[in-house]
Structure formats: C-alpha cells, structure tokens
Protein backbone atom coordinates (compact mmCIF):
# COMPACT_ATOMS: atom_id res chain seq x y z
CA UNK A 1 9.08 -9.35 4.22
CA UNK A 2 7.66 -12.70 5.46
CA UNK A 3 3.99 -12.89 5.35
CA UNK A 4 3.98 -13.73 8.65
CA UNK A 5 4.80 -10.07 10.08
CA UNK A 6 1.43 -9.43 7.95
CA UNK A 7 -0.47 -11.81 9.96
CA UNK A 8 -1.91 -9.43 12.33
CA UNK A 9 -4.69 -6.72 12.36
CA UNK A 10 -4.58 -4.62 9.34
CA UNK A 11 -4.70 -2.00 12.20
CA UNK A 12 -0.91 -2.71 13.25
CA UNK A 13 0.39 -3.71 9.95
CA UNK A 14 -0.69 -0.45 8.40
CA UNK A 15 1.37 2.43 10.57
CA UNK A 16 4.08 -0.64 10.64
CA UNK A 17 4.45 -0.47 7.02
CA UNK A 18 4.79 3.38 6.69
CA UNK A 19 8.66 3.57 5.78
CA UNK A 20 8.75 0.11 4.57
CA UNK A 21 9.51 -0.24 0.72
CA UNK A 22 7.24 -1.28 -2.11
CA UNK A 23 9.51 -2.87 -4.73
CA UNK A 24 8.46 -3.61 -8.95
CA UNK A 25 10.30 -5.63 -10.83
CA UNK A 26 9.92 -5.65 -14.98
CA UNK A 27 10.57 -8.65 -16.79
CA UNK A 28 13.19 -6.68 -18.63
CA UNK A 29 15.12 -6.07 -15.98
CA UNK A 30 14.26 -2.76 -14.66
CA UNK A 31 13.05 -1.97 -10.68
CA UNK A 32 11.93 0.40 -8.81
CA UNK A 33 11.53 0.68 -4.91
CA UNK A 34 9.57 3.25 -3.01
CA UNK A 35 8.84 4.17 0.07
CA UNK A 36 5.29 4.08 1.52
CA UNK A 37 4.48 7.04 3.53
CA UNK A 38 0.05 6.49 3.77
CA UNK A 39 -1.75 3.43 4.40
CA UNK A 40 -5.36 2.69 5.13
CA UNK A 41 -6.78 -0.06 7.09
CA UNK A 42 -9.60 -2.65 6.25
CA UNK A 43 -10.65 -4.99 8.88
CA UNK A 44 -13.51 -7.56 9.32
CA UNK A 45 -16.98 -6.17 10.24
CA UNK A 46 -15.65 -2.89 8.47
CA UNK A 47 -18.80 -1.46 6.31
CA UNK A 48 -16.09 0.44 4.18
CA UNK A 49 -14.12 -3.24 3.50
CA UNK A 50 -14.73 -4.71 -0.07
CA UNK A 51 -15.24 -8.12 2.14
CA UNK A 52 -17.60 -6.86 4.44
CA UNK A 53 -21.20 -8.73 3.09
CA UNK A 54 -19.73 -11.60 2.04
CA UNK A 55 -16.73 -13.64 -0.17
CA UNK A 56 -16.98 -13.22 -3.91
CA UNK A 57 -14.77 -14.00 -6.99
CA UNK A 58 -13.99 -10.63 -6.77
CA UNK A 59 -12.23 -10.43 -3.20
CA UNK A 60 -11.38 -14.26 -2.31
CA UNK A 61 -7.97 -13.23 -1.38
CA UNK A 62 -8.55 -10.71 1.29
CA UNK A 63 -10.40 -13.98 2.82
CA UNK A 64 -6.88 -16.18 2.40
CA UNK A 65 -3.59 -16.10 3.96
CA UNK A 66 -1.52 -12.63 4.67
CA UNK A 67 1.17 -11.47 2.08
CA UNK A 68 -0.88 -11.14 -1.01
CA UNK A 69 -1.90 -8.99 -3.03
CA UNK A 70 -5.63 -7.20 -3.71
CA UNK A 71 -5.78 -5.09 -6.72
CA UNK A 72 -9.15 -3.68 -8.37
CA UNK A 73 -10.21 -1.07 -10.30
CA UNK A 74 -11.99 2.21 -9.26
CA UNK A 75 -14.32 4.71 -11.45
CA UNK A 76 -13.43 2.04 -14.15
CA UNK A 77 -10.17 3.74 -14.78
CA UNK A 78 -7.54 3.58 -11.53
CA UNK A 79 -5.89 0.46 -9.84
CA UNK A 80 -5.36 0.17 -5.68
CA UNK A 81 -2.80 -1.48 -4.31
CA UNK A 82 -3.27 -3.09 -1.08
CA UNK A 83 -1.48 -6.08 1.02
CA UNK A 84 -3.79 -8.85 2.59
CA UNK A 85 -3.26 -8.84 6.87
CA UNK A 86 -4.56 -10.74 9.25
CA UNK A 87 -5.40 -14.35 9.80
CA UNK A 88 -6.37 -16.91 7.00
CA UNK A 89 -10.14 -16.74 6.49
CA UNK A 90 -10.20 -13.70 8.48
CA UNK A 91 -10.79 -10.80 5.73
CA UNK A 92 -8.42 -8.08 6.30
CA UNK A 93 -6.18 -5.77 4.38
CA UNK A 94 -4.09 -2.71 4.10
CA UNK A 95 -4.64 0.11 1.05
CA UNK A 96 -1.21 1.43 -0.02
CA UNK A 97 -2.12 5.20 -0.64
CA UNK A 98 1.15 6.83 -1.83
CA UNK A 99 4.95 6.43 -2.16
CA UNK A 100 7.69 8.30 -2.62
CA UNK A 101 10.31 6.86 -5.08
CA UNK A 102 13.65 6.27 -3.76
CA UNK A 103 15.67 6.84 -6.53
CA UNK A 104 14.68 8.28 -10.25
CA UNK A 105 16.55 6.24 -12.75
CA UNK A 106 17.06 7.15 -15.91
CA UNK A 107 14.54 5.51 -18.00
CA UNK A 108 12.07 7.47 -16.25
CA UNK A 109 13.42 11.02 -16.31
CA UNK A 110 10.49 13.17 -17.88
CA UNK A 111 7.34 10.77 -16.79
CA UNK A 112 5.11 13.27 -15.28
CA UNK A 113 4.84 17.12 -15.53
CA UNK A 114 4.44 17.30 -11.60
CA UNK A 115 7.31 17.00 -9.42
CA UNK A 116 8.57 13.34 -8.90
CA UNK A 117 7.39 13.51 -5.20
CA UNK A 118 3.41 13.42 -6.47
CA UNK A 119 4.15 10.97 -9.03
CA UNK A 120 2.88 7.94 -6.42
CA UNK A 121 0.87 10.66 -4.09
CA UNK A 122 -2.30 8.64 -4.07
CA UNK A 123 -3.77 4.68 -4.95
CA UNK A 124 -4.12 5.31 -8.62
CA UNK A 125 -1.25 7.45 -8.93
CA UNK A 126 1.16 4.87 -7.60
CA UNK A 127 -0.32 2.02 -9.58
CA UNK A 128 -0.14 3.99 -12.78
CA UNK A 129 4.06 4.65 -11.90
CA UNK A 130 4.52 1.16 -10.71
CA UNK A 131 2.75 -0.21 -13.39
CA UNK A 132 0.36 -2.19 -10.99
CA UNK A 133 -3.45 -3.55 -12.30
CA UNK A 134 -5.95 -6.25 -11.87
CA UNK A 135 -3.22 -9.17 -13.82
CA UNK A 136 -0.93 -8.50 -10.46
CA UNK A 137 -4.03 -9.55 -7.96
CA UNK A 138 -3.74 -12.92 -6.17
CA UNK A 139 0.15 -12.47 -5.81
CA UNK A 140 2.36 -13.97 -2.81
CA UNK A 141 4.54 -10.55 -2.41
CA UNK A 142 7.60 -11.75 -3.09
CA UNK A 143 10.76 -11.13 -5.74
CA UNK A 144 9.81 -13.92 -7.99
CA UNK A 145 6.08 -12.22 -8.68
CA UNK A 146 7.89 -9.39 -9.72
CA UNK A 147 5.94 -7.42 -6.62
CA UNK A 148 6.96 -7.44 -2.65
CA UNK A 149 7.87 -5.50 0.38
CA UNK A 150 10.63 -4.78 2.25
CA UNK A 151 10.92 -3.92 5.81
CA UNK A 152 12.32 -0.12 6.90
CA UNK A 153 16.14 0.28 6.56
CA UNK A 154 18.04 1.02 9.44
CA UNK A 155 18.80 4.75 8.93
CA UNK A 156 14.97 5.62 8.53
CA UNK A 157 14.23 2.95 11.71
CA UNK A 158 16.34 4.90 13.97
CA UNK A 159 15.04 8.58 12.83
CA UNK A 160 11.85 7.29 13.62
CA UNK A 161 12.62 5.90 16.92
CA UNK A 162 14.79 9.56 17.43
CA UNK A 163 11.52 11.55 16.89
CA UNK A 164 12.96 12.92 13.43
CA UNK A 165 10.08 11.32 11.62
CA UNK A 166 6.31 11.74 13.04
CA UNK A 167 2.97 9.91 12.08
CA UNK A 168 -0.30 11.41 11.54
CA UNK A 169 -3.70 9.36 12.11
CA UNK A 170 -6.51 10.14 10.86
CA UNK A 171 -9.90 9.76 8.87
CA UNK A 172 -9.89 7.37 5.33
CA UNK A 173 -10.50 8.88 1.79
CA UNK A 174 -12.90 8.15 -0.63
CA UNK A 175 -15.64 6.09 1.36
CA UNK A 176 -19.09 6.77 2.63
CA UNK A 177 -19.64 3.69 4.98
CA UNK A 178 -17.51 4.01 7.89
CA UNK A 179 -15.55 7.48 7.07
CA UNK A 180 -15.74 8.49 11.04
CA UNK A 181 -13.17 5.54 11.45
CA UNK A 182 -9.36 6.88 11.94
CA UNK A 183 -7.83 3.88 10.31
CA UNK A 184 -5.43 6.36 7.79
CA UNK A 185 -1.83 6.26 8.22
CA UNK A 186 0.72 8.64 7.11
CA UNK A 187 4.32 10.33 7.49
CA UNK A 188 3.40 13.64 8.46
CA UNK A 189 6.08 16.11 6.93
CA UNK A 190 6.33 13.57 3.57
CA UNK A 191 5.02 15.23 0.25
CA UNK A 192 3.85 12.59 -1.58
CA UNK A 193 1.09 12.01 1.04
CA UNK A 194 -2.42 12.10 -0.99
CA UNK A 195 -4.57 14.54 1.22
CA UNK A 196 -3.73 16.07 4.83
C-alpha cells in the first residue's frame, strides 16, 4: 500500500482500511496476514489525539509523512497499533483495533485458549499475536520493516460493493476527551470486533 493512499484524513483512511490486510514478517521467516475489521480515527484539533497539545519525542511521527507507524504502550502493559494519515506536519492517524487472522499456520496452533477469531479482537490483543511493541514505532509500512499493509483483495472488494459485507460507525473506546465523536470503524457481522 503506497503511503500516498494514506495521505488523506484519518477520517477516510480508517473505514477504507477495514478489509485491508495487516501483514508481520519474522526475521526467521515466518508471516502472518490479517484482516482488519475496526479502526479508530485521530485527527488534528482532536482532544482524544496523543498530538493534540503539542509535538513531543513521544509522538513526532504522527506529525511526519503518512505510512508509518505509531506504537505506544497503554496501562504500562499493552501495545497499539496505528498507521500515520494525513498530510506531512499535519498530525493524524488511524488506531488498528482488531483483526481477524487469515490463515492459522501451524506454528501457532494452541496460542490462546479463546477461539482464534478473539485472538486480535482488540489494540493489545493484536499487538500481543503480531508480536508488535514500541521497537516497531517510526516504521515506513513496508515488506522490508518486516510490518505493512495491503489493500482489500478482490473477492472481499466486490462483497462489499454487493452489500454482503456492512459497516458499523460509531463511538471510540477507551477515551474521556472527545468520546461523543463517531470516528470508530468496524465490519459489522465480523467476530473479532473488540466491543459492539
């Protein structure tokens, strides 16, 4: 996915990327691609964006160009995921909430107790099974950083376009500064979606 097609609003990009693949690459060899089914979106002027008083160390990227990534750390234990939007210098970027594998290979038969559809339902949840934290911040999404994005295939394109596959908008999770906002994203009949 060129970061171009990121350089708009985090408001388009995140529906647009609903469907689209999230792809993690080991150095040994082994991948994994899943589908994003809930985004949420965090724009300039947004009290709820980590970029909202001003630039720090902390989140310089979401100030620089679209198609990298933003990871930190929440209640000192979980990793988010998101993908930097918008325009350079403009501070803007889209929270991947949860995936839904593709495939199970092999090596990872057995991970969870809970049914492979909620192993990536939610931020920290799909770090922890992509194997995402704070050393994969910074990142231009693509192959060679081991971490990138890949547009909807064709079969799931035209069941969306059919009507076979429906969004839900709606409120954002986990904030207190602007939680009226209905800048959450996410495949309505998918089961890996965090919280209807």
């Amino acid at each position: 996915m060129p970061p171009a097609w990121l350089g708009r609003s985090s408001l388009e990009v995140a529906p647009d990327l609903l469907g689209c693949r999230l792809v993690r690459r080991w150095a040994d060899g082994r991948q994994l691609s899943a589908t994003i089914v809930e985004t949420e979106a965090y724009t300039e002027g947004d009290p709820a964006c980590h970029a909202y008083r001003r630039e720090t160390v902390r989140n310089r990227v979401m100030f620089g160009p679209p198609g990298y990534s933003y990871v930190y750390l929440i209640y000192g234990i979980y990793h988010c995921f998101n993908v930097i939007t918008d325009r350079d210098r403009i501070p803007s970027a889209v929270l991947i909430r949860a995936v839904e594998l593709d495939t199970i290979p092999p090596w990872l038969v057995g991970y969870r107790a809970e049914k492979p559809t909620r192993w990536g339902a939610g931020p920290g949840k799909l770090c922890l099974l992509l194997d995402i934290n704070r050393t994969l911040t910074d990142l231009l999404l693509t192959p060679a950083s081991g971490l990138w994005l890949e547009h909807r295939d064709i079969d799931w394109q035209q069941r969306l376009e059919a009507g076979e596959i429906d969004f839900t908008q709606t409120t954002r999770i986990g904030i207190t500064q602007g939680a009226d906002l209905p800048w959450r994203w996410y495949v309505t009949a998918s089961k890996a979606v965090s919280k209807r």
